[in-house]
C-alpha atoms as a PDB file:
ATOM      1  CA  UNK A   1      93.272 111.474  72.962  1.00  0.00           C
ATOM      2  CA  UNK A   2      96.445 109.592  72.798  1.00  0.00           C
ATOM      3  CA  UNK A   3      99.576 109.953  74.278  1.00  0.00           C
ATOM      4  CA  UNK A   4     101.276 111.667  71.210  1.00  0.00           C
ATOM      5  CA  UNK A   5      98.997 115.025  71.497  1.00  0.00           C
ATOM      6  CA  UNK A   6      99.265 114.770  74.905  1.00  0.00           C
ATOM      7  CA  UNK A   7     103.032 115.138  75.227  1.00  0.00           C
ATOM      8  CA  UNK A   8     102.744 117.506  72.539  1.00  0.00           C
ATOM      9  CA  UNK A   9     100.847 119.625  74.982  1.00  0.00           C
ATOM     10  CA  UNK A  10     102.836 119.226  77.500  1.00  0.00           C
ATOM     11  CA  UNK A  11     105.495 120.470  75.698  1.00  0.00           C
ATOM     12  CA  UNK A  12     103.685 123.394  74.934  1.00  0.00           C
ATOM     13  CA  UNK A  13     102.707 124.086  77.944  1.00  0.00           C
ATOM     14  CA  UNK A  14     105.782 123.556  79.591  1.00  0.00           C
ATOM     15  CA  UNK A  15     107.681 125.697  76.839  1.00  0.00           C
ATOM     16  CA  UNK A  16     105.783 128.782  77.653  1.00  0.00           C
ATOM     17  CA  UNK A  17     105.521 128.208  81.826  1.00  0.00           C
ATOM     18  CA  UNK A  18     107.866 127.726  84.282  1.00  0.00           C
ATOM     19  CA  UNK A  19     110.377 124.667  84.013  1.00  0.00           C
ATOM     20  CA  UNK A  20     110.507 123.960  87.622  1.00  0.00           C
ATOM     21  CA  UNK A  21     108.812 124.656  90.895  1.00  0.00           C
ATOM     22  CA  UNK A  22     110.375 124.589  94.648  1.00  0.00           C
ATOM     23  CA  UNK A  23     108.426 122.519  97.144  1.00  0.00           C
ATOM     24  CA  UNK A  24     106.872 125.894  97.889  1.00  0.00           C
ATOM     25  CA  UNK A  25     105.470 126.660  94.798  1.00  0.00           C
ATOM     26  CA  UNK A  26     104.258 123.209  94.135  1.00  0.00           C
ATOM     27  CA  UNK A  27     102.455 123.263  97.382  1.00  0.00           C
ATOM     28  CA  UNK A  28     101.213 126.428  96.728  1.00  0.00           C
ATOM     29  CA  UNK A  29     100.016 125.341  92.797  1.00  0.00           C
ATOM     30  CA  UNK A  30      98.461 122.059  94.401  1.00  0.00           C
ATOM     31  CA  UNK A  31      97.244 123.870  97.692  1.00  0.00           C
ATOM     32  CA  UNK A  32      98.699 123.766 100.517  1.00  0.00           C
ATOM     33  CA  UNK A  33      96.007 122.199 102.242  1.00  0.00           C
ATOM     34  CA  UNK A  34      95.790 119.462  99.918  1.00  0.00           C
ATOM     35  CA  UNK A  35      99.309 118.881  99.916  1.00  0.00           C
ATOM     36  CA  UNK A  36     101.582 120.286 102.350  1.00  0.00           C
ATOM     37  CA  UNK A  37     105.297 121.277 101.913  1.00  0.00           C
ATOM     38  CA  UNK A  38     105.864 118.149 104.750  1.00  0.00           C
ATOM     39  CA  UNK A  39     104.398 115.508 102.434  1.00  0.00           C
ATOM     40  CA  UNK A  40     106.068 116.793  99.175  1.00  0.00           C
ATOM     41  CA  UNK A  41     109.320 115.972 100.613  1.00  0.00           C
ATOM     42  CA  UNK A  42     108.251 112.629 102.302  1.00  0.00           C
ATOM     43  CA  UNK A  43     106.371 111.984  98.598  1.00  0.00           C
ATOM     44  CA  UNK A  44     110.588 112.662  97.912  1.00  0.00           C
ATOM     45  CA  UNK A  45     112.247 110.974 100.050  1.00  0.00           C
ATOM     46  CA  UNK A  46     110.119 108.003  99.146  1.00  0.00           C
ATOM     47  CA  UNK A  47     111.326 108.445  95.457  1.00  0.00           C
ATOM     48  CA  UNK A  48     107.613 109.480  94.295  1.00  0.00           C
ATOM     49  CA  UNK A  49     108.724 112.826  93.170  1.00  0.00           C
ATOM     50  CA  UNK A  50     111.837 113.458  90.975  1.00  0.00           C
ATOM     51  CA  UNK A  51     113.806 116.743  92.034  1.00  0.00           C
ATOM     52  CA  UNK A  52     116.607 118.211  90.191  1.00  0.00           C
ATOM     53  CA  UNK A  53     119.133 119.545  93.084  1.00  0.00           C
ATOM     54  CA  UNK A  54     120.866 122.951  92.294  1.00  0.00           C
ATOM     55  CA  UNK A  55     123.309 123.111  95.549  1.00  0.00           C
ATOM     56  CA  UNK A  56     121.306 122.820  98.502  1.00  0.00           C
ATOM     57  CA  UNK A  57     117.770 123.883  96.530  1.00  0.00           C
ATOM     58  CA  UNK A  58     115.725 121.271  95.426  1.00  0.00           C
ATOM     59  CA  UNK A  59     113.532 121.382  92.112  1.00  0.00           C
ATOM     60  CA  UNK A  60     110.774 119.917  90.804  1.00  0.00           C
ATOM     61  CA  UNK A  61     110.159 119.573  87.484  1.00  0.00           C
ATOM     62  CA  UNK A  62     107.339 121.802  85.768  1.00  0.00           C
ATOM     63  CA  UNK A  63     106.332 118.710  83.141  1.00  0.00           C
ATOM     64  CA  UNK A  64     106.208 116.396  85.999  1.00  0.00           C
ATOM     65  CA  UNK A  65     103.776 118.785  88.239  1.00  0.00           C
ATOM     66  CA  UNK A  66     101.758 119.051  85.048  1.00  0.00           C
ATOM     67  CA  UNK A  67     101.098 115.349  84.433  1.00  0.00           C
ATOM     68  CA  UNK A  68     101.168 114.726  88.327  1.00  0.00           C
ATOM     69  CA  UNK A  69      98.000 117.164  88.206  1.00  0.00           C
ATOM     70  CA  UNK A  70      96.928 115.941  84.870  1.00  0.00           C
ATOM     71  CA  UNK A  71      96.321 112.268  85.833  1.00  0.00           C
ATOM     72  CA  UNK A  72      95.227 113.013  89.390  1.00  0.00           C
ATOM     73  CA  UNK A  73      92.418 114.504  87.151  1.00  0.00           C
ATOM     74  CA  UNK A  74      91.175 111.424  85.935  1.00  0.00           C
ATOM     75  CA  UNK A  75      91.295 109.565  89.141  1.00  0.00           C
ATOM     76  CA  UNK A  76      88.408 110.503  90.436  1.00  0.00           C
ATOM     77  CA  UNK A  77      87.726 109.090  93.930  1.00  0.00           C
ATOM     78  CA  UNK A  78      84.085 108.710  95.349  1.00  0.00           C
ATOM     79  CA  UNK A  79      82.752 107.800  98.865  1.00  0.00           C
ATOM     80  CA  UNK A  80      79.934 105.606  99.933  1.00  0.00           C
ATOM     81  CA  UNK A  81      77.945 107.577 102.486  1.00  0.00           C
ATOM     82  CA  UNK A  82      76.718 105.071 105.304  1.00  0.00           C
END
């Protein structure tokens, strides 16, 4: 698949979801115990995460979630067992 249908459905998806997610609810979407609230906003303070502030609440952006979880996807990470 190549990059064209998969912004396209992105953009689909995006257009009928959310369009952003507090570090809550992208914890929560992720799981919490994969990802905890803490590490979202060192993942932001590092600059790994881009966040839309509206006064004092930061956002996440629901495309970027989407492809966040989208590539993680494909990287697949195995273990040797010794």
């Amino acid at each position: 698949m190549d990059n064209v249908d998969i912004d396209t459905k992105m953009s689909q998806i995006v257009s009928s979801e959310k369009r952003f997610y507090t570090v809550k609810q992208f914890s929560d979407y992720i799981g919490s115990d994969i990802l905890s609230k803490a590490s979202i906003y060192l993942m932001i303070r590092r600059g790994q995460v881009p966040v839309v502030q509206a006064n004092k609440r930061i956002l996440i952006p629901a495309r970027w979630v989407y492809q966040f979880c989208n590539s993680a996807a494909y990287k697949l990470v195995t273990y040797d067992e010794k």
